[in-house]
PDB file of N, CA and C in Angstrom:
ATOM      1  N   UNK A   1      -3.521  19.711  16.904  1.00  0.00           N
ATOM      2  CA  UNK A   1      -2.501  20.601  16.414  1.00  0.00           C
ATOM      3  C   UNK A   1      -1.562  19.828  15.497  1.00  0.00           C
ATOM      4  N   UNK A   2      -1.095  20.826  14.271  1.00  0.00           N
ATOM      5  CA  UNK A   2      -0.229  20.078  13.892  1.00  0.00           C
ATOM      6  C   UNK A   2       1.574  20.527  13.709  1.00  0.00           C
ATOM      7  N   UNK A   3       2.388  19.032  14.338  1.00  0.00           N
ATOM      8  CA  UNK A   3       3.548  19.985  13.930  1.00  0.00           C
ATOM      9  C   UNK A   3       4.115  20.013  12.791  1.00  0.00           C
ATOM     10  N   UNK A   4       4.949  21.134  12.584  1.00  0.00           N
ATOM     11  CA  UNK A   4       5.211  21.168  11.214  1.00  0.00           C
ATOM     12  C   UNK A   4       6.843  21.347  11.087  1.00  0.00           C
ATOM     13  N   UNK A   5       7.757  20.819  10.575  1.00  0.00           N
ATOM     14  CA  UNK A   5       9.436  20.953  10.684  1.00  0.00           C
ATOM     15  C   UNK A   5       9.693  22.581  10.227  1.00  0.00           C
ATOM     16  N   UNK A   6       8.608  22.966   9.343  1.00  0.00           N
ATOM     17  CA  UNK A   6       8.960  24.155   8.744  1.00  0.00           C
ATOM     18  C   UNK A   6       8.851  24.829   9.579  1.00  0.00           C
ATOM     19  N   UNK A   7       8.306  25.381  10.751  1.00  0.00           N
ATOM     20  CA  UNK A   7       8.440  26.312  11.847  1.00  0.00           C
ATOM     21  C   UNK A   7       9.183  25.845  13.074  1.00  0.00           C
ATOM     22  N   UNK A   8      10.284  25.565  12.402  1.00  0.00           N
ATOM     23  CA  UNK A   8      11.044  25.052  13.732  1.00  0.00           C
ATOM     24  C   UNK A   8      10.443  24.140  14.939  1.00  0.00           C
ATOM     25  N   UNK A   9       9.801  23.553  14.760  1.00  0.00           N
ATOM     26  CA  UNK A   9       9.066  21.927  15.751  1.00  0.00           C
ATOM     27  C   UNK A   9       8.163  23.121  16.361  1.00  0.00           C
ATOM     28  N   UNK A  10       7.903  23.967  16.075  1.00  0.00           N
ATOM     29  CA  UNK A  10       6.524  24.958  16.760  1.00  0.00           C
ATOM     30  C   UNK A  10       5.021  24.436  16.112  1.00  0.00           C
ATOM     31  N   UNK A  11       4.084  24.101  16.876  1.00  0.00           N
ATOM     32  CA  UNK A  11       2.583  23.635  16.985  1.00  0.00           C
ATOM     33  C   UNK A  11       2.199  24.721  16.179  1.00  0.00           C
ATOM     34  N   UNK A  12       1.345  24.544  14.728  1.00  0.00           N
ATOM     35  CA  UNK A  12       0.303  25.197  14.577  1.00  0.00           C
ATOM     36  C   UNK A  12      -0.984  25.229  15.549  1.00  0.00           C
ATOM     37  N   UNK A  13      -1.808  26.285  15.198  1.00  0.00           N
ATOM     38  CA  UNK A  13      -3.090  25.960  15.986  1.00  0.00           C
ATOM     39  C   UNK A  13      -4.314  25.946  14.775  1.00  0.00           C
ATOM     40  N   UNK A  14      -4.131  24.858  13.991  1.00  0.00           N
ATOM     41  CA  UNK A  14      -4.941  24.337  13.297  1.00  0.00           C
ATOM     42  C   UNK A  14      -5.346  22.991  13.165  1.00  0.00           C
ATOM     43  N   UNK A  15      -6.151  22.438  12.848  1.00  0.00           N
ATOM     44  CA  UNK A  15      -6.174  21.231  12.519  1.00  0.00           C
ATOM     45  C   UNK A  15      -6.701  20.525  10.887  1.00  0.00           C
ATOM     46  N   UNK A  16      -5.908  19.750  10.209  1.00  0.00           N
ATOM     47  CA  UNK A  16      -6.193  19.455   9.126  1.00  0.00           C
ATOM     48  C   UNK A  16      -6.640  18.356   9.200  1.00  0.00           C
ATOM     49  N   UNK A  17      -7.713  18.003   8.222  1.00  0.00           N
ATOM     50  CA  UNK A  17      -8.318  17.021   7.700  1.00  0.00           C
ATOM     51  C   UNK A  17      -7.889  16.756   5.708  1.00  0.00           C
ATOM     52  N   UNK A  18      -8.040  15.595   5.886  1.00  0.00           N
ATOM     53  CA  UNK A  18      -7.961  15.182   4.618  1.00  0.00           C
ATOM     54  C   UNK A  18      -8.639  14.214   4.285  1.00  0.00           C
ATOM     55  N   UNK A  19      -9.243  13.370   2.794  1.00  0.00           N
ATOM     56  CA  UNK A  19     -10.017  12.221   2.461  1.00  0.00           C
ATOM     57  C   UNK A  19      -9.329  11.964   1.532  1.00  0.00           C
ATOM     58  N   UNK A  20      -9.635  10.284   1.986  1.00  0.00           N
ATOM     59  CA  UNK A  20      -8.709   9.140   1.485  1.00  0.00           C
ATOM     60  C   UNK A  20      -9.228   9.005   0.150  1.00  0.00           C
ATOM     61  N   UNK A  21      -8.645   9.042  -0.921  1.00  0.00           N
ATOM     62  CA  UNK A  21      -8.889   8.947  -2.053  1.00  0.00           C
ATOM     63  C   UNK A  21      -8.208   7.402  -2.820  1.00  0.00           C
ATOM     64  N   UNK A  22      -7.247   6.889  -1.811  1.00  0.00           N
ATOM     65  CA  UNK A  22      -6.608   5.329  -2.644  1.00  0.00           C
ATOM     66  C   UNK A  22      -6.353   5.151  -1.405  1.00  0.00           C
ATOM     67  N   UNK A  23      -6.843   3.647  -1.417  1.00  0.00           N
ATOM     68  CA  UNK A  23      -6.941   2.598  -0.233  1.00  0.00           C
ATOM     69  C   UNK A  23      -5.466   1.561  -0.972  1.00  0.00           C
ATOM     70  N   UNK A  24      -5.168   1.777  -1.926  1.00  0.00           N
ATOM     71  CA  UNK A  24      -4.318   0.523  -2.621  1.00  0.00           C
ATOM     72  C   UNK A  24      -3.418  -0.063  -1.171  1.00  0.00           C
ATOM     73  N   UNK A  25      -3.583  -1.554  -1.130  1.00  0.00           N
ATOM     74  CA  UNK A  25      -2.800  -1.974  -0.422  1.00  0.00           C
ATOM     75  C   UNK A  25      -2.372  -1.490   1.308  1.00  0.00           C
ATOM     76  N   UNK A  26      -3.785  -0.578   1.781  1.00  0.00           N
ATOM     77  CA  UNK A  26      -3.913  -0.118   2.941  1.00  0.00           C
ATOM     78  C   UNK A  26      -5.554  -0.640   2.971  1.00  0.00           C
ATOM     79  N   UNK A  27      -6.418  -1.016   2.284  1.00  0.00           N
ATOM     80  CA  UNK A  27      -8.027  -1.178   2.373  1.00  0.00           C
ATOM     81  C   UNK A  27      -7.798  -1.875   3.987  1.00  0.00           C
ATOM     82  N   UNK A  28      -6.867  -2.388   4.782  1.00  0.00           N
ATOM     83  CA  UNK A  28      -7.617  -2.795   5.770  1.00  0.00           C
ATOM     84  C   UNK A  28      -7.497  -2.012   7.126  1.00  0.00           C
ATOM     85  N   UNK A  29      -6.972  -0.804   6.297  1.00  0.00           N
ATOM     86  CA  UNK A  29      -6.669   0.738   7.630  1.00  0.00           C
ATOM     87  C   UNK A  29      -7.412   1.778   6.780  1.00  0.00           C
ATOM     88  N   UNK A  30      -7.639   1.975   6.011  1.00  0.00           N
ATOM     89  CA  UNK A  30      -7.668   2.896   5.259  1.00  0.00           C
ATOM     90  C   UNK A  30      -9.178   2.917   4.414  1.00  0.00           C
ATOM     91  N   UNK A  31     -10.332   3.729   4.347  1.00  0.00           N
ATOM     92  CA  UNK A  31     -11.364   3.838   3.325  1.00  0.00           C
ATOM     93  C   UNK A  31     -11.587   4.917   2.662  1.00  0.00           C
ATOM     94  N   UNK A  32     -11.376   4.581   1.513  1.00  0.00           N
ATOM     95  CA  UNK A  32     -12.081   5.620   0.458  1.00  0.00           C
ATOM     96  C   UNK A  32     -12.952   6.624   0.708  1.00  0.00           C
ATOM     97  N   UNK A  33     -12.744   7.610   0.837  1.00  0.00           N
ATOM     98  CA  UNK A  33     -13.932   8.853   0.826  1.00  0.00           C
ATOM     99  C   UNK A  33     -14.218   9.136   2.655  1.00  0.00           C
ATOM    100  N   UNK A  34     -13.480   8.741   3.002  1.00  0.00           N
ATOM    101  CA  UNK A  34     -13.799   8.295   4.655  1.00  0.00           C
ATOM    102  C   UNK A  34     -12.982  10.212   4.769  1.00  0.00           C
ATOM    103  N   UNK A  35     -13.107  10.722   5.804  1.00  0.00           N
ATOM    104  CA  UNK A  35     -12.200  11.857   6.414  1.00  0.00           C
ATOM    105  C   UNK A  35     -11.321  11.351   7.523  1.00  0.00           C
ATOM    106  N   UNK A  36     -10.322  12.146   7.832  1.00  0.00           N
ATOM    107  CA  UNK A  36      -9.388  11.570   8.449  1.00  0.00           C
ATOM    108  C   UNK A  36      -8.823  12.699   8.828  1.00  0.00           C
ATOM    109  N   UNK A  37      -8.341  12.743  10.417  1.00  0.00           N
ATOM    110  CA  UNK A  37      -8.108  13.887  11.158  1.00  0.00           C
ATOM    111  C   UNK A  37      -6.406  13.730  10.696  1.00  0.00           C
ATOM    112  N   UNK A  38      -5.606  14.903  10.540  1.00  0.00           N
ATOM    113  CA  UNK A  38      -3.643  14.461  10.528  1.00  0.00           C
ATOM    114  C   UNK A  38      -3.445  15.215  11.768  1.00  0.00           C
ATOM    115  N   UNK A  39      -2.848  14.089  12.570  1.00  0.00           N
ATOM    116  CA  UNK A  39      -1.724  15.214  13.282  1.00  0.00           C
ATOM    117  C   UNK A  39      -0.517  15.371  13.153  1.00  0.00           C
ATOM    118  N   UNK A  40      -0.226  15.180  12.209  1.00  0.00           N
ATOM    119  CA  UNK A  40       1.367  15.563  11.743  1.00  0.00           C
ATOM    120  C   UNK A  40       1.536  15.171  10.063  1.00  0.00           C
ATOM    121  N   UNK A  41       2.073  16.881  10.216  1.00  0.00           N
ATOM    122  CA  UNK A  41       2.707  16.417   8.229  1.00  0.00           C
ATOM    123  C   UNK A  41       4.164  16.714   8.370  1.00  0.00           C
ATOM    124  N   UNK A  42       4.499  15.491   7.003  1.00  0.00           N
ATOM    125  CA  UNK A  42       5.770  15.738   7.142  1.00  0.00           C
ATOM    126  C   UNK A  42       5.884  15.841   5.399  1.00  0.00           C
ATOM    127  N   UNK A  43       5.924  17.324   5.331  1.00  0.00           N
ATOM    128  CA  UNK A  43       6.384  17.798   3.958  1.00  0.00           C
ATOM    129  C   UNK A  43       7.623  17.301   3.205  1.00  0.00           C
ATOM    130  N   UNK A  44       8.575  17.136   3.549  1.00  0.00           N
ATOM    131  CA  UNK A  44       9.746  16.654   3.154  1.00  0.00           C
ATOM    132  C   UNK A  44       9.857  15.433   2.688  1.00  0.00           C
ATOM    133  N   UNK A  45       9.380  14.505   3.238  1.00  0.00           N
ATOM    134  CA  UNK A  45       9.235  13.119   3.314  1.00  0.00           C
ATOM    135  C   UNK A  45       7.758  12.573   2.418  1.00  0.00           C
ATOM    136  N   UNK A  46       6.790  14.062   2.405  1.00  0.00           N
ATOM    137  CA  UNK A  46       5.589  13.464   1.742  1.00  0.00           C
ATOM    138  C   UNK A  46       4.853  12.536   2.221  1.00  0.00           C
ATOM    139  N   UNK A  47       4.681  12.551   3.996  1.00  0.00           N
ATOM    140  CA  UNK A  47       3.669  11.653   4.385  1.00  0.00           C
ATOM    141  C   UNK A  47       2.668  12.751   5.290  1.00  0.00           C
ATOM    142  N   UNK A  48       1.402  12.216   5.776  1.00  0.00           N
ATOM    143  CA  UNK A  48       0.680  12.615   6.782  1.00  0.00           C
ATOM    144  C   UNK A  48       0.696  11.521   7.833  1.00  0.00           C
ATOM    145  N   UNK A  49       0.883  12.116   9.048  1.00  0.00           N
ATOM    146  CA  UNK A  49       0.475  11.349  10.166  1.00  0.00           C
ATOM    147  C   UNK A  49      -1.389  11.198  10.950  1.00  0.00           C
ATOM    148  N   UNK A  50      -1.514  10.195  10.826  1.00  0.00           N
ATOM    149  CA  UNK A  50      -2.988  10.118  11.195  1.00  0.00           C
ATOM    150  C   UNK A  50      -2.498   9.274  12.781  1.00  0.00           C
ATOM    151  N   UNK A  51      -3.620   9.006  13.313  1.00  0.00           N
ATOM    152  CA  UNK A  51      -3.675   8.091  14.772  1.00  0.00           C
ATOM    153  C   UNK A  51      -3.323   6.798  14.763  1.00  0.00           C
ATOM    154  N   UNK A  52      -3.462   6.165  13.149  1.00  0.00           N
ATOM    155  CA  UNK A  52      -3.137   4.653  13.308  1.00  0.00           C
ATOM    156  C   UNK A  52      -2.322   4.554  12.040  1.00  0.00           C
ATOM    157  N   UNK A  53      -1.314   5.275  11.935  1.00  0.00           N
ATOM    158  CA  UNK A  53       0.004   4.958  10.874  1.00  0.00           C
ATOM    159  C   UNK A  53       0.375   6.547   9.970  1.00  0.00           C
ATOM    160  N   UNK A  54       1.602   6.549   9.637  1.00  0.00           N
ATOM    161  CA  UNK A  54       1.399   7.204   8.768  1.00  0.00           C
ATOM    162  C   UNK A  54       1.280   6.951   7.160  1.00  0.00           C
ATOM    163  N   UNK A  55       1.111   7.997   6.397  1.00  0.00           N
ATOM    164  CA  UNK A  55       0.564   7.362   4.857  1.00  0.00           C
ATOM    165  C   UNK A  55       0.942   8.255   3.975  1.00  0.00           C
ATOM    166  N   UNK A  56       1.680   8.144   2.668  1.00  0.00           N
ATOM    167  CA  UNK A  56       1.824   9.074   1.904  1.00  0.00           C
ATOM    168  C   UNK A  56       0.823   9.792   1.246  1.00  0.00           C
ATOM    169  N   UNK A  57       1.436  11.283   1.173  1.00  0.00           N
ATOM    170  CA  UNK A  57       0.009  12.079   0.677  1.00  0.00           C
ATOM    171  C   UNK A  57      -0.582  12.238  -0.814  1.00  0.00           C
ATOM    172  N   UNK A  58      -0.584  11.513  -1.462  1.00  0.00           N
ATOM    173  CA  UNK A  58      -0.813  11.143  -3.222  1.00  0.00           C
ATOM    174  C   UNK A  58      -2.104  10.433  -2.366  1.00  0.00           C
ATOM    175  N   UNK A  59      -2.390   9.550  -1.210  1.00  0.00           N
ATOM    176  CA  UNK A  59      -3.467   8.667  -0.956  1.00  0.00           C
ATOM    177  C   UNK A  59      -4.628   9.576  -0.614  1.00  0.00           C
ATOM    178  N   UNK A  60      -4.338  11.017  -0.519  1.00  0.00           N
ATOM    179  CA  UNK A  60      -5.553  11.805   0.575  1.00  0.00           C
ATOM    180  C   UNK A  60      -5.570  12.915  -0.342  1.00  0.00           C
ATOM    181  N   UNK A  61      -6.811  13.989  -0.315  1.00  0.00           N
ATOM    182  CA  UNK A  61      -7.082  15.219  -1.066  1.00  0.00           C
ATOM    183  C   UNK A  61      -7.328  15.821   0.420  1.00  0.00           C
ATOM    184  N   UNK A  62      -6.430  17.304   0.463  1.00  0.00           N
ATOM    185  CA  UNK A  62      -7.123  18.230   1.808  1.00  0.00           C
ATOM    186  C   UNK A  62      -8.749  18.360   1.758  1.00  0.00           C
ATOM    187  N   UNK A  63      -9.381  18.051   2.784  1.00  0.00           N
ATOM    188  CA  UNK A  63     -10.507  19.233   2.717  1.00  0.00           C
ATOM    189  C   UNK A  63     -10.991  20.247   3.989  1.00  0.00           C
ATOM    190  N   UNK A  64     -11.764  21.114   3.746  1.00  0.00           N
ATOM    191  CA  UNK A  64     -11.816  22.128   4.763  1.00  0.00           C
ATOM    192  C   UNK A  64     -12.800  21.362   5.642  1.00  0.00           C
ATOM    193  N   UNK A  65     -12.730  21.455   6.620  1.00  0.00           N
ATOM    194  CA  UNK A  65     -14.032  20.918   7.906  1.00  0.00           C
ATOM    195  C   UNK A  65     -15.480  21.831   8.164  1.00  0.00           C
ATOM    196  N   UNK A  66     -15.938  20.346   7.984  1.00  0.00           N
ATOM    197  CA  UNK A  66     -17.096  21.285   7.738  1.00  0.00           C
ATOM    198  C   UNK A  66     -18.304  20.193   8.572  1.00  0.00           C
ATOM    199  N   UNK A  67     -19.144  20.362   9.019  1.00  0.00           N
ATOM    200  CA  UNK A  67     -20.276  19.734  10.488  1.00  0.00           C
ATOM    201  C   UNK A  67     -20.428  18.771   9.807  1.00  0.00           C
ATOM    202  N   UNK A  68     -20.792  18.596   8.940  1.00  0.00           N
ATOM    203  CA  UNK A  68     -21.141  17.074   8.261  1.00  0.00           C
ATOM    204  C   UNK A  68     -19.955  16.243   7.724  1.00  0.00           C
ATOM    205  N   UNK A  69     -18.786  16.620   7.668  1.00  0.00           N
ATOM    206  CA  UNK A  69     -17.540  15.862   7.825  1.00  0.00           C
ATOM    207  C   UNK A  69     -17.164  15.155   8.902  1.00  0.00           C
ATOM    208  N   UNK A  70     -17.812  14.149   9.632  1.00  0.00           N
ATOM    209  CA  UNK A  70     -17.061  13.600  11.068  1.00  0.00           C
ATOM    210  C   UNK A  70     -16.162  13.210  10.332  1.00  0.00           C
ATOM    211  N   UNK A  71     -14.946  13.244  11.444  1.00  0.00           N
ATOM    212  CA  UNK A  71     -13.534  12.629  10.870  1.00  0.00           C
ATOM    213  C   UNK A  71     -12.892  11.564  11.708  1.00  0.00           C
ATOM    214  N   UNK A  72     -12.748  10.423  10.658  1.00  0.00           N
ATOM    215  CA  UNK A  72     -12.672   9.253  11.873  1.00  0.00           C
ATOM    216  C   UNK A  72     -11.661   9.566  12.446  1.00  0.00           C
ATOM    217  N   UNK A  73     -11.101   8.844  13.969  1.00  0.00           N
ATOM    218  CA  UNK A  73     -10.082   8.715  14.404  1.00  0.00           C
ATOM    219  C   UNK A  73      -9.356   7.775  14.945  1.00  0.00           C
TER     220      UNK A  73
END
């Protein structure tokens, strides 16, 4: 789930994925073209939260989930 500030700290019941499109200066957390589960965006601030840091979102393109997308975690 993700939370979102815009609904008042209320849980969506979705889950987003996104792929890493720039590793700059993260290549040793971070791979190119890899998917990546968020559990938390923070619109305001312009980051996504993933499981092992968060990262600004200029580094990731959304994509929709789809069976052949495993998404690391």
């Amino acid at each position: 789930m993700i939370y979102s500030p815009a609904n008042h700290g209320a849980c969506q019941r979705m889950t987003r994925f996104v792929r890493c499109i720039d590793n700059t200066l993260a290549a040793d957390v971070l791979t190119v073209r890899r998917v990546y589960e968020v559990l938390q965006v923070n619109e305001r601030d312009g980051y996504y939260v993933l499981s092992f840091g968060q990262f600004s979102m200029a580094r990731f393109e959304p994509v929709p989930y789809a069976e052949d997308n495993v998404p690391a975690r």
